[in-house]
N, C-alpha and C. Protein backbone atom coordinates (compact mmCIF):
# COMPACT_ATOMS: atom_id res chain seq x y z
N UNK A 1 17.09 21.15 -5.03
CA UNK A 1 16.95 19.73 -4.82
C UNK A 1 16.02 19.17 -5.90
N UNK A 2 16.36 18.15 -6.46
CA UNK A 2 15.64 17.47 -7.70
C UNK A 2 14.13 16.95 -6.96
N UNK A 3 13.59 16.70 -7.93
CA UNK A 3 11.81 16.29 -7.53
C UNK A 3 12.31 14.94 -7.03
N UNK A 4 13.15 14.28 -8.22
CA UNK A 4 13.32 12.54 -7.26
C UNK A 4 14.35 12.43 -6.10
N UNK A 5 14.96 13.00 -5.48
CA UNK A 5 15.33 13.19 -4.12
C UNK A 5 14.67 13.65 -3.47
N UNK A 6 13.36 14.80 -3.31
CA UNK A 6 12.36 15.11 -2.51
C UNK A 6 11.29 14.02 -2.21
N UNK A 7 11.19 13.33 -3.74
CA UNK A 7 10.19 12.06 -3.38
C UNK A 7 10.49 11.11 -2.62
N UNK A 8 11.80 10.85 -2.88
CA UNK A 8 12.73 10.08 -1.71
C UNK A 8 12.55 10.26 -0.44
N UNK A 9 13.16 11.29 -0.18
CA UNK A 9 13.38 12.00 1.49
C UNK A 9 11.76 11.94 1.98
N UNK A 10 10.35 12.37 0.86
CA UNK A 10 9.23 12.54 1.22
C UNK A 10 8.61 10.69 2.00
N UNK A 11 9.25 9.95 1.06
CA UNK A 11 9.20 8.56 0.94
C UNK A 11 9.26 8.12 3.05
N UNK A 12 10.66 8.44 3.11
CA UNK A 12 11.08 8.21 4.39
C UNK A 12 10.59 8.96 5.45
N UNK A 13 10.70 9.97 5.30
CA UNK A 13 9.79 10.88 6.47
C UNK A 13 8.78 9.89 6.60
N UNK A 14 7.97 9.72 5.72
CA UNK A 14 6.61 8.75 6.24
C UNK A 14 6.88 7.71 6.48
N UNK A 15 8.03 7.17 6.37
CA UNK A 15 7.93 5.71 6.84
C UNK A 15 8.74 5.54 8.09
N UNK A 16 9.78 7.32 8.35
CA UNK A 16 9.88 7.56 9.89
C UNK A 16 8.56 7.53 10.91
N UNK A 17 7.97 8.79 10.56
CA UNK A 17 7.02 8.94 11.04
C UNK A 17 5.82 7.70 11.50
N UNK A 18 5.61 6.91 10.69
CA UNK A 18 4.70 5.78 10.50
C UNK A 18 5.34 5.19 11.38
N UNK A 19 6.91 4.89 11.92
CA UNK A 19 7.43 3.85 12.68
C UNK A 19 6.62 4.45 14.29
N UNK A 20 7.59 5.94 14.70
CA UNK A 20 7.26 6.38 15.73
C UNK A 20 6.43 6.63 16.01
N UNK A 21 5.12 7.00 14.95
CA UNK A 21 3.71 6.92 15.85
C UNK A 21 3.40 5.17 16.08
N UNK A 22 3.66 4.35 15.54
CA UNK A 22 2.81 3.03 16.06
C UNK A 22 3.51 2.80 17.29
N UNK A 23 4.95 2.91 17.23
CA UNK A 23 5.38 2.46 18.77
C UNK A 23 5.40 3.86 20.04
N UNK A 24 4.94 5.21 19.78
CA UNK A 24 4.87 5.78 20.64
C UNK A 24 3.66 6.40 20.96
N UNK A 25 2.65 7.20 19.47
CA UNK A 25 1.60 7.48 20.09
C UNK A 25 0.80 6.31 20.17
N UNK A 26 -0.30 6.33 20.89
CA UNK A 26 -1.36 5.72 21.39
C UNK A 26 -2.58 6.32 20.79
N UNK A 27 -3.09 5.47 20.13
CA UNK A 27 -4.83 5.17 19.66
C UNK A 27 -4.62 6.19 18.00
N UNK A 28 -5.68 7.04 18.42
CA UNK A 28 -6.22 7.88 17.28
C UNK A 28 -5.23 9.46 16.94
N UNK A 29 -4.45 9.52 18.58
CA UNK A 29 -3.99 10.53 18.20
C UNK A 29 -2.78 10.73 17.66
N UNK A 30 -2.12 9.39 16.77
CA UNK A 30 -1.48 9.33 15.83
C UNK A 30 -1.86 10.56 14.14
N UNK A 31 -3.11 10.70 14.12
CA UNK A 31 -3.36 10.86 12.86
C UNK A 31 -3.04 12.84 13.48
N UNK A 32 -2.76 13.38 14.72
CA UNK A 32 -2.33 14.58 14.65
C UNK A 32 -1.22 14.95 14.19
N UNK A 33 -0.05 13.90 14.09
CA UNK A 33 1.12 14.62 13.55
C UNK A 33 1.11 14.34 12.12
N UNK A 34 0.46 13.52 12.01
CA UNK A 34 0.20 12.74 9.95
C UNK A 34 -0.55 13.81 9.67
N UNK A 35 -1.42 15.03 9.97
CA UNK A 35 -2.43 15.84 9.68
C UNK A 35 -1.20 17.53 9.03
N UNK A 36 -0.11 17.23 10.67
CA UNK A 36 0.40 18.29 10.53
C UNK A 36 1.09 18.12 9.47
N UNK A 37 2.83 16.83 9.25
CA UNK A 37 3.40 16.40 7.99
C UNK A 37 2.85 16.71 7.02
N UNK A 38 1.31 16.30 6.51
CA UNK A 38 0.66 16.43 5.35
C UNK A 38 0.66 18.15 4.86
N UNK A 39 0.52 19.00 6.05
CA UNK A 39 0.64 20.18 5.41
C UNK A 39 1.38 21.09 5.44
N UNK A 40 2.20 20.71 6.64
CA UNK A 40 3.63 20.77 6.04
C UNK A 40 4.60 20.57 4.44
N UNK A 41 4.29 19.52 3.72
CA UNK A 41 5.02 19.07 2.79
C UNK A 41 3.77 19.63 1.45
N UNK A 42 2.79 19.77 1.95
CA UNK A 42 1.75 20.85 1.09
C UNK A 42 2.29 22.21 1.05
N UNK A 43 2.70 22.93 2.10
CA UNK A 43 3.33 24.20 1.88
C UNK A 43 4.70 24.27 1.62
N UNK A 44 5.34 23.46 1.67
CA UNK A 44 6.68 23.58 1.47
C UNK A 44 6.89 23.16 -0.52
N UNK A 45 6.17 22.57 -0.71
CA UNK A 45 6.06 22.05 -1.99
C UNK A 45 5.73 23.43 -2.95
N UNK A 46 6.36 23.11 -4.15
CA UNK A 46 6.23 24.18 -5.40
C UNK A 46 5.29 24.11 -6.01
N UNK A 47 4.40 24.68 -5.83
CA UNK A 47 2.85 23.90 -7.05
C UNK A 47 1.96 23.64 -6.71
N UNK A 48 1.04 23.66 -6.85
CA UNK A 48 -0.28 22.56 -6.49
C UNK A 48 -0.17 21.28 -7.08
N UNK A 49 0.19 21.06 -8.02
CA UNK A 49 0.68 19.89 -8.70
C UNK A 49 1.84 19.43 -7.67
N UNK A 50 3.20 19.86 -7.69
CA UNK A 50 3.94 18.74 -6.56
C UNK A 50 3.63 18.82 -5.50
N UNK A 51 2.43 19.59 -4.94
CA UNK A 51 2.28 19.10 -3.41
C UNK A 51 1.05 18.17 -3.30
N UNK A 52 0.40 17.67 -4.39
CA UNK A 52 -0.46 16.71 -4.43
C UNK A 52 0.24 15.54 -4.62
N UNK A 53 1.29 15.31 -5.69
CA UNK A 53 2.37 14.47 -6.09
C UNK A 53 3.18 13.94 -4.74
N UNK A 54 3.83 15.15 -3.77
CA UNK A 54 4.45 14.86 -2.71
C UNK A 54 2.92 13.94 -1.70
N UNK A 55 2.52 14.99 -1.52
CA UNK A 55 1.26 14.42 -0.10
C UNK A 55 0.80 12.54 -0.54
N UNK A 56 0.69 12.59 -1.77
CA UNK A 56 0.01 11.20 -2.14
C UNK A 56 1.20 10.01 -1.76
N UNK A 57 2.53 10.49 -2.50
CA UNK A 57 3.66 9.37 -1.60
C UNK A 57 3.66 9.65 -0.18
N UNK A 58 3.24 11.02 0.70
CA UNK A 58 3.96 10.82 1.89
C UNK A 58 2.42 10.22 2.50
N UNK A 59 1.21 10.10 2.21
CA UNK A 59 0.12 9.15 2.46
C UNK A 59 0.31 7.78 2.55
N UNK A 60 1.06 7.46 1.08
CA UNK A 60 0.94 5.88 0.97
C UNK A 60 1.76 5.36 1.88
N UNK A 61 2.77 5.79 1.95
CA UNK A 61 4.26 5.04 2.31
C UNK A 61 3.63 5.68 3.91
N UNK A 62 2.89 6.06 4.27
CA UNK A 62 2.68 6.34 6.02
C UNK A 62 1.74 5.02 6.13
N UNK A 63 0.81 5.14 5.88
CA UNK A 63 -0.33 3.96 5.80
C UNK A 63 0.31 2.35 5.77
N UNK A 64 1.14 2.50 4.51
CA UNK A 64 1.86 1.36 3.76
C UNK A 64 2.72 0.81 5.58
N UNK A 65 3.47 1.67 5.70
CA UNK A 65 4.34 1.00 7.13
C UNK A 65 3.42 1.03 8.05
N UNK A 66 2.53 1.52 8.45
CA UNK A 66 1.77 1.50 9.92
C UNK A 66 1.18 0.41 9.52
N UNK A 67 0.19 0.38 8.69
CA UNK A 67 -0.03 -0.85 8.78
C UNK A 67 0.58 -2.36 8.83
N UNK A 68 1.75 -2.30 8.02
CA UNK A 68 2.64 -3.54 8.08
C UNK A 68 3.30 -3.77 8.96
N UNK A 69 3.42 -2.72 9.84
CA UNK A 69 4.07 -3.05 11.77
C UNK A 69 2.65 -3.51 12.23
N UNK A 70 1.41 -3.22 12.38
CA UNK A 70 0.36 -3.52 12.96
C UNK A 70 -0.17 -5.00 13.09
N UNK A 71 0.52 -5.95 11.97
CA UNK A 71 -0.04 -7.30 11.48
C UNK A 71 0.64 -7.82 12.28
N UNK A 72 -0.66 -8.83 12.95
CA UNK A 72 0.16 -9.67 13.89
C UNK A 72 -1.09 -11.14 13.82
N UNK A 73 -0.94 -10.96 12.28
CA UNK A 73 -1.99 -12.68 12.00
C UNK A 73 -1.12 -13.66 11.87
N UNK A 74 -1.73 -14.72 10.71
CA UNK A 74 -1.09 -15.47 10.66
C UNK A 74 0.28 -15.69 9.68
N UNK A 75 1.24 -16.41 10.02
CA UNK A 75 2.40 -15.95 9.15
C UNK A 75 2.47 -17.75 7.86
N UNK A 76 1.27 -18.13 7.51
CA UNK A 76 1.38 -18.76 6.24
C UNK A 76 1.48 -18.35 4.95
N UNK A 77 1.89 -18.52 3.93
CA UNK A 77 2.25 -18.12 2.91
C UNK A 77 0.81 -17.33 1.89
N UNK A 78 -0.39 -17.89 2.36
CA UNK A 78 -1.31 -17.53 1.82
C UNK A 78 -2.36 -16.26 2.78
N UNK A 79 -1.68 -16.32 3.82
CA UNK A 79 -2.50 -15.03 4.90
C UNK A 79 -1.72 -14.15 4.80
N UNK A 80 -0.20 -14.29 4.44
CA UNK A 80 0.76 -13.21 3.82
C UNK A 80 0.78 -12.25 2.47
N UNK A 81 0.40 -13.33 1.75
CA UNK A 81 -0.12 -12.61 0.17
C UNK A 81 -1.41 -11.93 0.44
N UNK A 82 -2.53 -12.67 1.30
CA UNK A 82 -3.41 -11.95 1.01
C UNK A 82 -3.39 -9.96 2.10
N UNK A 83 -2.48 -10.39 3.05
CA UNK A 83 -2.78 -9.34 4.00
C UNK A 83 -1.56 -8.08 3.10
N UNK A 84 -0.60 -8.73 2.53
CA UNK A 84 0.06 -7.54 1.55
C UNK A 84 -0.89 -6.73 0.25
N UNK A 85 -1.34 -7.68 -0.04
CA UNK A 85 -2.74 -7.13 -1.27
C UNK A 85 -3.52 -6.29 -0.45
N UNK A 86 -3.60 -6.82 0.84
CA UNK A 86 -4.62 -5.42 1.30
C UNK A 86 -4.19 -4.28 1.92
N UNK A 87 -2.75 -4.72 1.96
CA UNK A 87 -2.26 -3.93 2.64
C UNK A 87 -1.61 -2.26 1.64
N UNK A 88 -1.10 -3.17 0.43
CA UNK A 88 -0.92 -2.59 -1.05
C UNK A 88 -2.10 -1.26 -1.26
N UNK A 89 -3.43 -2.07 -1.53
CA UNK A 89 -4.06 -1.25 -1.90
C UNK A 89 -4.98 -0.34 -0.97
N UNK A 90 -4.92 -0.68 0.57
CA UNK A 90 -5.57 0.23 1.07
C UNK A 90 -4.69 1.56 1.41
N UNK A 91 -3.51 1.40 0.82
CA UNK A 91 -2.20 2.33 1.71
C UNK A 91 -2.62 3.76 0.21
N UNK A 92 -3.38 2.99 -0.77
CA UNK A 92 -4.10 3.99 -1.53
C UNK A 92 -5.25 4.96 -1.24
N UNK A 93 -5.82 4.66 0.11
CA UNK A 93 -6.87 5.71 1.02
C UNK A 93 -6.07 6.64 1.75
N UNK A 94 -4.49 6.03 2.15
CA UNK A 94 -3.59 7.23 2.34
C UNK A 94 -2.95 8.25 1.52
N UNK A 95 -3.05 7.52 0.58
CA UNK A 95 -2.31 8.70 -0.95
C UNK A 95 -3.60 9.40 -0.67
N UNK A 96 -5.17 9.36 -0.90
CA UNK A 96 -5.78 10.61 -0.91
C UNK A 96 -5.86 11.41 -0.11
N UNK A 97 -5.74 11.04 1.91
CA UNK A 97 -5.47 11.94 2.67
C UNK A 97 -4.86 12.27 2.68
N UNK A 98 -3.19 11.99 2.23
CA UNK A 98 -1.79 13.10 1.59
C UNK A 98 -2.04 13.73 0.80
N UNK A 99 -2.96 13.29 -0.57
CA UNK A 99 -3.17 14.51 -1.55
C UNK A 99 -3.99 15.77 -0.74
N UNK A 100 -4.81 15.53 0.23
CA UNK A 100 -6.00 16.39 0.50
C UNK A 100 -5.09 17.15 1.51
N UNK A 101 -4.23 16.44 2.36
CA UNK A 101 -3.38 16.93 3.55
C UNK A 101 -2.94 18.17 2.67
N UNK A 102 -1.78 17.48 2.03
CA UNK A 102 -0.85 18.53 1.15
C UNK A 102 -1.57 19.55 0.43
N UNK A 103 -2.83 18.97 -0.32
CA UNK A 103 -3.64 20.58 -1.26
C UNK A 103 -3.78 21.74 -0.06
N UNK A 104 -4.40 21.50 1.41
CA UNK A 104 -4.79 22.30 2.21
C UNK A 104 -3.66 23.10 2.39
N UNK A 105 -2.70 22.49 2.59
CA UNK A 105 -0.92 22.86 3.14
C UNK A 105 -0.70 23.87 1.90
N UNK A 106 -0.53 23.68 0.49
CA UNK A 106 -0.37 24.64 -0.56
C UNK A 106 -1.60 25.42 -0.82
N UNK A 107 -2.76 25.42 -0.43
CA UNK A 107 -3.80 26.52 -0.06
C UNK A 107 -3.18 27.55 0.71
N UNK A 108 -2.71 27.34 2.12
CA UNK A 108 -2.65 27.83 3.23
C UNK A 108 -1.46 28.56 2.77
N UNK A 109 -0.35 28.25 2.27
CA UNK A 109 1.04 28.66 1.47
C UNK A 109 0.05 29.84 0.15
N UNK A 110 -0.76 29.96 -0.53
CA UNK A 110 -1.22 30.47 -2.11
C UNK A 110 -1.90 31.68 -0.85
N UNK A 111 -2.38 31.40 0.16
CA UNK A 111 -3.51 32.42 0.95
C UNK A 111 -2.28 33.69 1.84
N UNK A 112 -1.20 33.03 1.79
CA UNK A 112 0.11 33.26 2.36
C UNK A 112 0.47 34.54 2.16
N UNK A 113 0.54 34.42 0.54
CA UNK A 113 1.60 35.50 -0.25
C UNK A 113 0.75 36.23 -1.00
């Protein structure tokens, strides 16, 4: 399977995942199956390099949708721009818990074999 169809499929998983935890788990213990995914796609990944590459898209794009189902402000044109800008760049504190998810996941895979 090519790297840009894994980034793909990696893409969606998180933005599966991101759907069904906001509408099914409850509170904090959402971040247990985002903990497991993350190292999951860390061990399954070739490299330490693509499983930092994978974990950081399957971070953003988790963050990126949970949060954008979560908004329930105001819908003017200027509380929209601004809540996508924050929404943009905080979904970048999820790329590092995917990178960190996934490094642990290809640790745990390198401690493996």
């Amino acid at each position: 399977m090519g790297k840009t169809l894994k980034i793909i499929l990696i893409a969606l998983l998180a933005t599966l995942l991101a759907i069904v935890s906001y509408y099914f788990v409850p509170g904090w213990y959402n971040v247990i199956p985002w903990a497991i995914a993350a190292l999951v796609i860390g061990y399954i990944s070739e490299g330490r390099r693509n499983s930092m590459i994978n974990g950081a898209v399957f971070g953003y794009f988790l963050f990126l949708v949970y949060i954008l189902l979560g908004y329930s402000g105001k819908t003017d044109a200027g509380s929209l721009i601004k809540f996508c800008l924050f929404d943009l760049f905080f979904s970048l504190v999820g790329s590092i818990a995917g990178i960190a998810g996934a490094y642990i996941g290809n640790l745990f895979k390198q401690m493996s074999h």
